[in-house]
N, C-alpha and C. Protein backbone atom coordinates (compact mmCIF):
# COMPACT_ATOMS: atom_id res chain seq x y z
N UNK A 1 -49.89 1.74 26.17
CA UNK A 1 -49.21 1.03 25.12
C UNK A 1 -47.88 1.72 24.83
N UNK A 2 -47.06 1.20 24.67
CA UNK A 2 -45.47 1.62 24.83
C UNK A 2 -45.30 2.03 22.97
N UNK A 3 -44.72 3.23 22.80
CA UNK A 3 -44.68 3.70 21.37
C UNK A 3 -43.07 4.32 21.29
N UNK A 4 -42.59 4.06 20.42
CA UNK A 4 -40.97 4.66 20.31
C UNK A 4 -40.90 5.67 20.00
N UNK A 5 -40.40 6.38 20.49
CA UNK A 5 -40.06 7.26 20.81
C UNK A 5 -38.90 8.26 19.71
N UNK A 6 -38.40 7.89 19.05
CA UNK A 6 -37.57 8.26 17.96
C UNK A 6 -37.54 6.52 17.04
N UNK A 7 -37.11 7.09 15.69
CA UNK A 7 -36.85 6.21 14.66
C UNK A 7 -35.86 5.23 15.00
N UNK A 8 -35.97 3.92 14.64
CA UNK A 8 -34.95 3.10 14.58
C UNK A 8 -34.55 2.94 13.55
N UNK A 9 -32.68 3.61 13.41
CA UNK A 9 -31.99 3.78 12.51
C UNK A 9 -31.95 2.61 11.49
N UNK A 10 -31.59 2.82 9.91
CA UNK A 10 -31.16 1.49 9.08
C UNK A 10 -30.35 0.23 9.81
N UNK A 11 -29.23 0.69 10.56
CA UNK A 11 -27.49 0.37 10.83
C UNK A 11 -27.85 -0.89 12.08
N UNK A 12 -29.31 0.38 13.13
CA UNK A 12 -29.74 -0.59 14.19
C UNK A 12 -30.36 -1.25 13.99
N UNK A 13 -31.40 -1.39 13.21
CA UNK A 13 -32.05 -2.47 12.42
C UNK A 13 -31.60 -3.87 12.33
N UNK A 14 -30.87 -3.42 11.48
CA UNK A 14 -29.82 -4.07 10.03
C UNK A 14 -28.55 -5.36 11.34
N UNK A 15 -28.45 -4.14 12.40
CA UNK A 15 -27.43 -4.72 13.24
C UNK A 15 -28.36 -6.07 14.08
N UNK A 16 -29.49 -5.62 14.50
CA UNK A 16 -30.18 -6.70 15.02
C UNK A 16 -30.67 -8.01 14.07
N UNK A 17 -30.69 -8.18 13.09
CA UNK A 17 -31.10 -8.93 11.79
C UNK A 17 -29.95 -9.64 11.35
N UNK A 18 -29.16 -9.88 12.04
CA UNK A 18 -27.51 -10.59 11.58
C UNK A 18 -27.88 -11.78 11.38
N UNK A 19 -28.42 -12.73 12.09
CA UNK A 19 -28.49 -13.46 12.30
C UNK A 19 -30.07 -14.42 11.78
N UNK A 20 -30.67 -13.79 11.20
CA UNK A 20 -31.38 -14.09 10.50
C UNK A 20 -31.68 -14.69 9.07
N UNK A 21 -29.95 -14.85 8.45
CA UNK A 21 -29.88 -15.05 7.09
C UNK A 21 -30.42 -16.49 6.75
N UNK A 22 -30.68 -16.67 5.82
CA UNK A 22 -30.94 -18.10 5.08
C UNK A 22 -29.71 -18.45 4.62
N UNK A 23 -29.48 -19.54 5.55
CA UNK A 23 -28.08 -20.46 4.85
C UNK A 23 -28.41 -21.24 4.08
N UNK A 24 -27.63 -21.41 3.14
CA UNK A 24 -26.69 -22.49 2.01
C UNK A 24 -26.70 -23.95 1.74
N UNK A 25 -27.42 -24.42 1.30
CA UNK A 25 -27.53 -26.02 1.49
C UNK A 25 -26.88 -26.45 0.81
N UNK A 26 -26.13 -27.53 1.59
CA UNK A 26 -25.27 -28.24 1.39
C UNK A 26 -25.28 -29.45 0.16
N UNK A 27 -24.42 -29.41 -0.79
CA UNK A 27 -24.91 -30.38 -1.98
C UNK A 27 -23.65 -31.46 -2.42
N UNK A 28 -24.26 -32.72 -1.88
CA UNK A 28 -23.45 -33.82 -2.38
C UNK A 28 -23.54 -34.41 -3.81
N UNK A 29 -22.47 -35.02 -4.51
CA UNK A 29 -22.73 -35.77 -5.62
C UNK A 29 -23.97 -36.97 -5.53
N UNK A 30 -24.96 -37.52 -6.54
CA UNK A 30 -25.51 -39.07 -6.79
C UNK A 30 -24.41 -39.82 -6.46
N UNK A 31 -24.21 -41.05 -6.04
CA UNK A 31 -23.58 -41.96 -6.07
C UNK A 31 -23.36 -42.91 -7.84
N UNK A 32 -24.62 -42.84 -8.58
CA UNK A 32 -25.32 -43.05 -9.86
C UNK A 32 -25.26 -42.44 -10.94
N UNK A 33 -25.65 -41.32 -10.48
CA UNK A 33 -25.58 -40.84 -11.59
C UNK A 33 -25.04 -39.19 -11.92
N UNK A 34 -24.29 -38.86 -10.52
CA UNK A 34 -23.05 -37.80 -10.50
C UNK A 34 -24.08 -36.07 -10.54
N UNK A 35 -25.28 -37.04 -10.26
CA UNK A 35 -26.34 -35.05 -10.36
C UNK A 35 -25.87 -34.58 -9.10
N UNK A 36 -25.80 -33.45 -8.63
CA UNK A 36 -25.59 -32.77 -7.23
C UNK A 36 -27.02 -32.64 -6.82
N UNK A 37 -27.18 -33.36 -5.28
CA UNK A 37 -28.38 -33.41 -4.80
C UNK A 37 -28.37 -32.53 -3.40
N UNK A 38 -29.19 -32.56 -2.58
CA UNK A 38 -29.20 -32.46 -1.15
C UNK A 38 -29.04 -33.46 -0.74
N UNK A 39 -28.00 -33.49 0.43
CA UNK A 39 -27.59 -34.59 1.19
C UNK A 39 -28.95 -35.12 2.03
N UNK A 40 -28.62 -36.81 2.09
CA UNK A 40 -29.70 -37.16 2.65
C UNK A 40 -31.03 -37.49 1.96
N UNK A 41 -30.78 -37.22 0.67
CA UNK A 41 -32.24 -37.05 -0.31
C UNK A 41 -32.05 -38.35 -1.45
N UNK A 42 -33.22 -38.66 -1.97
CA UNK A 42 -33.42 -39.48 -3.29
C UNK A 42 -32.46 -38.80 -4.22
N UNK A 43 -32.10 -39.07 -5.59
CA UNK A 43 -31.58 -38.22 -6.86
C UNK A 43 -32.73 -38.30 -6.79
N UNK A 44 -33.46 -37.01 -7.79
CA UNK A 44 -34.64 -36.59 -8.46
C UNK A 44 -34.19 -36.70 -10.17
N UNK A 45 -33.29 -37.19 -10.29
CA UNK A 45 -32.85 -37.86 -11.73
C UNK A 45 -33.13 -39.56 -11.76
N UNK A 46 -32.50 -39.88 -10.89
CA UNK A 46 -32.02 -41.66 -10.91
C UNK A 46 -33.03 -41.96 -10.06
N UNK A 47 -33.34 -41.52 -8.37
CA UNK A 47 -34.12 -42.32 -8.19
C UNK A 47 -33.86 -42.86 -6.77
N UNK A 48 -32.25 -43.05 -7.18
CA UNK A 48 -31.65 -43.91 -5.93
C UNK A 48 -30.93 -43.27 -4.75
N UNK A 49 -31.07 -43.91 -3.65
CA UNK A 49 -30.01 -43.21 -2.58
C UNK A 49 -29.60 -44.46 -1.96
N UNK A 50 -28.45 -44.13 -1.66
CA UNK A 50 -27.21 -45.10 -1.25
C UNK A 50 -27.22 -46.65 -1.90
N UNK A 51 -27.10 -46.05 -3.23
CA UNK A 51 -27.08 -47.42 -4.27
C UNK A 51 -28.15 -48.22 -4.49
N UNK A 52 -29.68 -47.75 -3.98
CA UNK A 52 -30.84 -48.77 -3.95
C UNK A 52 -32.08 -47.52 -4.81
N UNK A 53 -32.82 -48.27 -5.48
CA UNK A 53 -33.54 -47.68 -6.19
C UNK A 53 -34.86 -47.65 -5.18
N UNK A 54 -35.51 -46.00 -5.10
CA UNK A 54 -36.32 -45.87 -3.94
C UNK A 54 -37.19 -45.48 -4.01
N UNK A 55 -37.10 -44.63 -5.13
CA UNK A 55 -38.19 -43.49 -5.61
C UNK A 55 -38.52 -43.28 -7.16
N UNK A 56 -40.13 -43.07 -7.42
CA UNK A 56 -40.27 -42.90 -8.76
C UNK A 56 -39.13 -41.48 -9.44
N UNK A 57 -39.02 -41.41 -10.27
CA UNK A 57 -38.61 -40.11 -11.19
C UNK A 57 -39.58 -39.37 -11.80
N UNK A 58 -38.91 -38.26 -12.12
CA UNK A 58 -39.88 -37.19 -12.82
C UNK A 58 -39.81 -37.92 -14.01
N UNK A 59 -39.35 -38.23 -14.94
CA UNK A 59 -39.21 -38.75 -15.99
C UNK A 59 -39.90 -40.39 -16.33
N UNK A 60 -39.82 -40.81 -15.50
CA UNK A 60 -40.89 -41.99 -15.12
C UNK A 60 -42.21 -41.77 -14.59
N UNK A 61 -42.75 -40.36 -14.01
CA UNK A 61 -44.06 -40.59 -14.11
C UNK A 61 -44.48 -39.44 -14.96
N UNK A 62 -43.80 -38.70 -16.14
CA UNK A 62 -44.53 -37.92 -17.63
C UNK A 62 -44.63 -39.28 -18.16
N UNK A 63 -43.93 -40.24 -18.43
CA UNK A 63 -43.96 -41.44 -19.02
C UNK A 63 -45.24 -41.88 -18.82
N UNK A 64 -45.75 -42.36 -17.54
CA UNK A 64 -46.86 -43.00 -17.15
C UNK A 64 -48.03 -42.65 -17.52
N UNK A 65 -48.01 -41.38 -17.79
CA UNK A 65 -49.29 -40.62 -18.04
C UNK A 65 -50.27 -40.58 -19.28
C-alpha cells in the first residue's frame, strides 16, 4: 500500500483545490413582480415565469391550511 512519504504542504494542497470553488448563481429580475430569482425558475413570490401563472406560492399554501 503506497504511504507518503513526507507531509503535503498547506500552499500544495490549497494549489490543487483551485478549482473546486462553488460558483455564484446567477440572479435575474420577476418579470411581475421585480423579486430577484434564479434564472429559469418560478418567482417563489408571484408564482409566475415568463408572464404565466405556474406555480402555487408560499403564501398561498399557509393560506390553505
Amino acid at each position: 500500500m503506497a504511504v507518503p512519504k513526507r507531509k503535503v504542504s498547506k500552499s500544495r494542497r490549497n494549489k490543487r483545490r483551485t478549482h473546486q470553488g462553488v460558483s455564484v448563481t446567477n440572479l435575474v429580475e420577476c418579470f411581475n413582480c421585480g423579486t430577484m430569482i434564479r434564472g429559469h425558475n418560478a418567482c417563489h413570490k408571484c408564482g409566475y415565469y415568463q408572464g404565466e401563472k405556474v406555480d402555487h406560492t408560499v403564501e398561498e399554501e399557509t393560506s390553505r391550511r
